[in-house]
Protein backbone atom coordinates (compact mmCIF):
# COMPACT_ATOMS: atom_id res chain seq x y z
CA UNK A 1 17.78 9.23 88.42
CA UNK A 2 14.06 10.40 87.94
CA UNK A 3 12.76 11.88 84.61
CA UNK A 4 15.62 11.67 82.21
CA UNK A 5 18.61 12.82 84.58
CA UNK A 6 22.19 12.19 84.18
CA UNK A 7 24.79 11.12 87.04
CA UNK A 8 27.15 13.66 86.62
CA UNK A 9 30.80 14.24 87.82
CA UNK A 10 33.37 16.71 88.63
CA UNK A 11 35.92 17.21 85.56
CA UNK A 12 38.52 18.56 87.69
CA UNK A 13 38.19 15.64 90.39
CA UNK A 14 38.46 13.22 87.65
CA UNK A 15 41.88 14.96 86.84
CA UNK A 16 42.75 15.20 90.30
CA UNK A 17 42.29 11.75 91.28
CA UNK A 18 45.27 10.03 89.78
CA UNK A 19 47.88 13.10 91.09
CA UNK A 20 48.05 11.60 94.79
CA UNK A 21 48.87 8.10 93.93
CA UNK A 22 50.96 8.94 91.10
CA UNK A 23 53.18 11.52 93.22
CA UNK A 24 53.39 9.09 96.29
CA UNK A 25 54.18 6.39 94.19
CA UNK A 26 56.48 7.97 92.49
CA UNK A 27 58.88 9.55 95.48
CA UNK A 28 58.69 5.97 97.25
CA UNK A 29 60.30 4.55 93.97
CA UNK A 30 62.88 7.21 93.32
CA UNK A 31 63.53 6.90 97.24
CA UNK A 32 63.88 3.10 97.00
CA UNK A 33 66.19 3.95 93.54
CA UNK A 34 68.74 6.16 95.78
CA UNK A 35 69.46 2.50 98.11
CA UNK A 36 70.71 1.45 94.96
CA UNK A 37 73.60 2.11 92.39
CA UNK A 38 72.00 1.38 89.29
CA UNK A 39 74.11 0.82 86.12
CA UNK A 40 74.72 4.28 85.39
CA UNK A 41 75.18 6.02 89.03
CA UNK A 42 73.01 7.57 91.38
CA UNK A 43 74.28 10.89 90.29
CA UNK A 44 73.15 10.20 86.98
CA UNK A 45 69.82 8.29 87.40
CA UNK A 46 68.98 11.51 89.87
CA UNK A 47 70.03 14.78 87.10
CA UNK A 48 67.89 12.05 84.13
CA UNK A 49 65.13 11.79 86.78
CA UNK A 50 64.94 15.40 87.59
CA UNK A 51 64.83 16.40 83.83
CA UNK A 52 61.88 13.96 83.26
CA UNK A 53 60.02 15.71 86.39
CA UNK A 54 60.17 18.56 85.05
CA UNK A 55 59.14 17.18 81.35
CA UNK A 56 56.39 15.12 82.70
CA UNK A 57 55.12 17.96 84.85
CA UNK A 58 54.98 20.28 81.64
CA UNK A 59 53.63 18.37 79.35
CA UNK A 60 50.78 16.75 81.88
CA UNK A 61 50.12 19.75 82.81
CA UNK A 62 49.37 21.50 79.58
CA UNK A 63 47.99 18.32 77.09
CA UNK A 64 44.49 18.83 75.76
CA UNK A 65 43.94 22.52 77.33
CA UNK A 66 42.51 23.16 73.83
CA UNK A 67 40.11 20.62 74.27
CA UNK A 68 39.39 21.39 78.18
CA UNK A 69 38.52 24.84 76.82
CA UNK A 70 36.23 23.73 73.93
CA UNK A 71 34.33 21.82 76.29
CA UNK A 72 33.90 24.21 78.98
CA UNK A 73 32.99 26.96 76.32
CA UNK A 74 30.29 25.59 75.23
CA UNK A 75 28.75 23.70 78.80
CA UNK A 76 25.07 23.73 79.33
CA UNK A 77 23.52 24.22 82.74
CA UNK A 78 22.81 21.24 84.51
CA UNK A 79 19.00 19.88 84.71
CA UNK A 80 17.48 19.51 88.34
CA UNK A 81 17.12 16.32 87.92
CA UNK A 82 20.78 15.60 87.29
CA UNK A 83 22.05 13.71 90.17
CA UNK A 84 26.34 15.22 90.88
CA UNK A 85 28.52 12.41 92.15
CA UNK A 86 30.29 12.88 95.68
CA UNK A 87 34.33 13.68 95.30
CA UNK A 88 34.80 10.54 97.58
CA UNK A 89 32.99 8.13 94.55
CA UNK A 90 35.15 9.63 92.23
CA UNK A 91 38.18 9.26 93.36
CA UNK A 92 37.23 5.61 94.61
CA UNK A 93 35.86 4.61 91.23
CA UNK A 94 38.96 6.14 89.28
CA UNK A 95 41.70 4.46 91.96
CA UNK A 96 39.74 0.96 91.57
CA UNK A 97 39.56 1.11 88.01
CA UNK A 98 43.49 2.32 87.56
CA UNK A 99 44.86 0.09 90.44
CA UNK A 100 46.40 -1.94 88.07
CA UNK A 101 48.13 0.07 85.67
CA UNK A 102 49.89 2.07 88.78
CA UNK A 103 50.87 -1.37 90.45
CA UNK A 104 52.21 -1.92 86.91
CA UNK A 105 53.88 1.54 86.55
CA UNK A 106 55.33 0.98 90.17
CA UNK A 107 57.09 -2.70 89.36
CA UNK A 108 58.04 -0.84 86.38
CA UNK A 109 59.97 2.46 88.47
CA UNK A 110 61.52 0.09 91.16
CA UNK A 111 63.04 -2.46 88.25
CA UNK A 112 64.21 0.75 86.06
CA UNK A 113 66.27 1.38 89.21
CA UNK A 114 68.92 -0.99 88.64
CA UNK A 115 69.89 0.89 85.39
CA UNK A 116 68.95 4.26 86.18
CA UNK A 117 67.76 4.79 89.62
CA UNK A 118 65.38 7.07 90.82
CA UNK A 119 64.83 8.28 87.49
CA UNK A 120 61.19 6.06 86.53
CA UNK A 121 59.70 7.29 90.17
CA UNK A 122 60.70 10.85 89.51
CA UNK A 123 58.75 10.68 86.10
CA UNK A 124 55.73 9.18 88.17
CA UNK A 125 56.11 11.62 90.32
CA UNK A 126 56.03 14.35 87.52
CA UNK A 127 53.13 13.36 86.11
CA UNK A 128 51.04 13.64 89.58
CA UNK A 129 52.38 16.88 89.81
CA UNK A 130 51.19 17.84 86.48
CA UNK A 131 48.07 16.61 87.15
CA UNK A 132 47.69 18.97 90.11
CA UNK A 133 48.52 21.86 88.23
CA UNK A 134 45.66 21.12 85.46
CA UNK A 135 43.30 20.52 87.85
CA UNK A 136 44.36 23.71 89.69
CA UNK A 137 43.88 25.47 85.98
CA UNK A 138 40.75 23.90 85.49
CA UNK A 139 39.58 25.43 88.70
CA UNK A 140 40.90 28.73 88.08
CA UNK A 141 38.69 28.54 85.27
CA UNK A 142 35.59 27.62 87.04
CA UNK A 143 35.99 30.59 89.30
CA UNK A 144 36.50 32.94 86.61
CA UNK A 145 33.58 31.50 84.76
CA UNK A 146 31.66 31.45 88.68
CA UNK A 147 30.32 27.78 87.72
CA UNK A 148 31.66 24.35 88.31
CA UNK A 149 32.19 21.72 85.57
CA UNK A 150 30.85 18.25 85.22
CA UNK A 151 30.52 15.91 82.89
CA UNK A 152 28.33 12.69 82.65
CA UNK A 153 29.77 9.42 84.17
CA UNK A 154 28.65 7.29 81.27
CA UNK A 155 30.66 9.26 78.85
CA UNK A 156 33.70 8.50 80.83
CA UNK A 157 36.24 5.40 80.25
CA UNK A 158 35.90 2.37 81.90
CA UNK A 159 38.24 3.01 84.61
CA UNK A 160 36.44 6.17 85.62
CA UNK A 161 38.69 8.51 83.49
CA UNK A 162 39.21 10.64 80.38
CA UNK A 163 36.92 13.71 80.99
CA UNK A 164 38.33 14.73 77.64
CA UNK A 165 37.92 11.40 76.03
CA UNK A 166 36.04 11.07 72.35
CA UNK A 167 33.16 10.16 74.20
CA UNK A 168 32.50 13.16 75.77
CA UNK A 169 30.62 15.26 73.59
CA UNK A 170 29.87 18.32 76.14
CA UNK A 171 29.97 19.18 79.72
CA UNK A 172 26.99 20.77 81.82
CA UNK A 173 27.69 23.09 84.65
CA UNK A 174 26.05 24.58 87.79
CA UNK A 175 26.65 26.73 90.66
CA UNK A 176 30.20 27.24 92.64
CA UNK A 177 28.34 25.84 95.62
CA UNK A 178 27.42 22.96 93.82
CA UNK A 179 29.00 19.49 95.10
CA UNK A 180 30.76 18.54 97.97
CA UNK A 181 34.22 19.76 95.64
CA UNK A 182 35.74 22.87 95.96
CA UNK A 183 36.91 25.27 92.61
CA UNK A 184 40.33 22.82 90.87
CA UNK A 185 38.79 19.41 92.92
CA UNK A 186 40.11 19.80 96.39
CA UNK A 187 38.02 18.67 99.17
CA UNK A 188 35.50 22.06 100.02
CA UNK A 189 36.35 23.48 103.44
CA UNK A 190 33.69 23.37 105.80
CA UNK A 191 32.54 27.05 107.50
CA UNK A 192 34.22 26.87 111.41
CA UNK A 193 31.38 25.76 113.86
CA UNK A 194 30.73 28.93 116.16
């Protein structure tokens, strides 16, 4: 980074990057919970499992907006020597630095589903979910606002996260075109070679 610029990345691909594993995680341990009866019933562990999805996915989905919107409200534009971080580093450097505490969360759903299966996984599940829908509101926002948000990498946690952490004290912004990241973190669709 020449003359004072900042590695920068996408706030709504930070968000994003934990909803896949989380949500695939998630249905293979509920799925693994139905093989089993579990101390209370599948019946049961199914109705407490669907009542934490829909929990999880409301209160993921909503935490911190107040914060999100703060931030965003008062971004700066980005310098030109600011250097944006691809989506694929992202996602890689948040997955590698969160591997563990999903492993953990995993052995966690598949052992809860000898009490109460499928109930853990559909929580997991839940809160990928969630995090889809915030990044999907985050990216509503950027279009409204017609600029893309980033913040800088060294202001993030360790494991690549938190783009509302106490260490962020403000995000920058650029273009829409900006990035290789489409509005709400999905991977940009390429124009159709004529």
């Amino acid at each position: 980074m020449a003359r004072g610029g900042q590695g920068l990345v996408r706030v709504a691909v930070v968000v994003r990057a934990g909803a896949a594993p989380l949500w695939w995680l998630g249905v293979f341990a509920a799925g693994i919970g139905l093989l089993v009866p579990g101390l209370t019933g599948r019946r049961i562990g199914v109705l407490a499992g669907a009542a934490l999805f829909v929990v999880a996915v409301a209160v993921v989905a909503t935490v911190r907006r107040k914060r999100y919107t703060a931030l965003a409200g008062s971004a700066a534009r980005a310098g030109k020597h600011d250097v944006l971080q691809d989506r694929a580093v992202t996602l890689r450097n948040w997955r590698r630095g969160h591997r563990w505490w999903l492993l953990l969360a995993f052995l966690a759903a598949l052992g809860s589903d000898f009490a109460v299966p499928a109930a853990a996984g559909l929580l997991m599940a839940g809160c990928g979910v969630g995090l889809w829908l915030k990044s999907a509101w985050i990216g509503r926002r950027e279009q409204a606002g017609n600029a893309l948000l980033w913040v800088r990498v060294d202001w993030l946690a360790r494991g690549g996260g938190r783009p509302v952490g106490k260490t962020v004290k403000a995000y920058r912004s650029t273009g829409i075109a900006a990035g290789d990241a489409a509005p709400g973190g999905a991977r940009r669709k390429t124009a159709a070679l004529v």
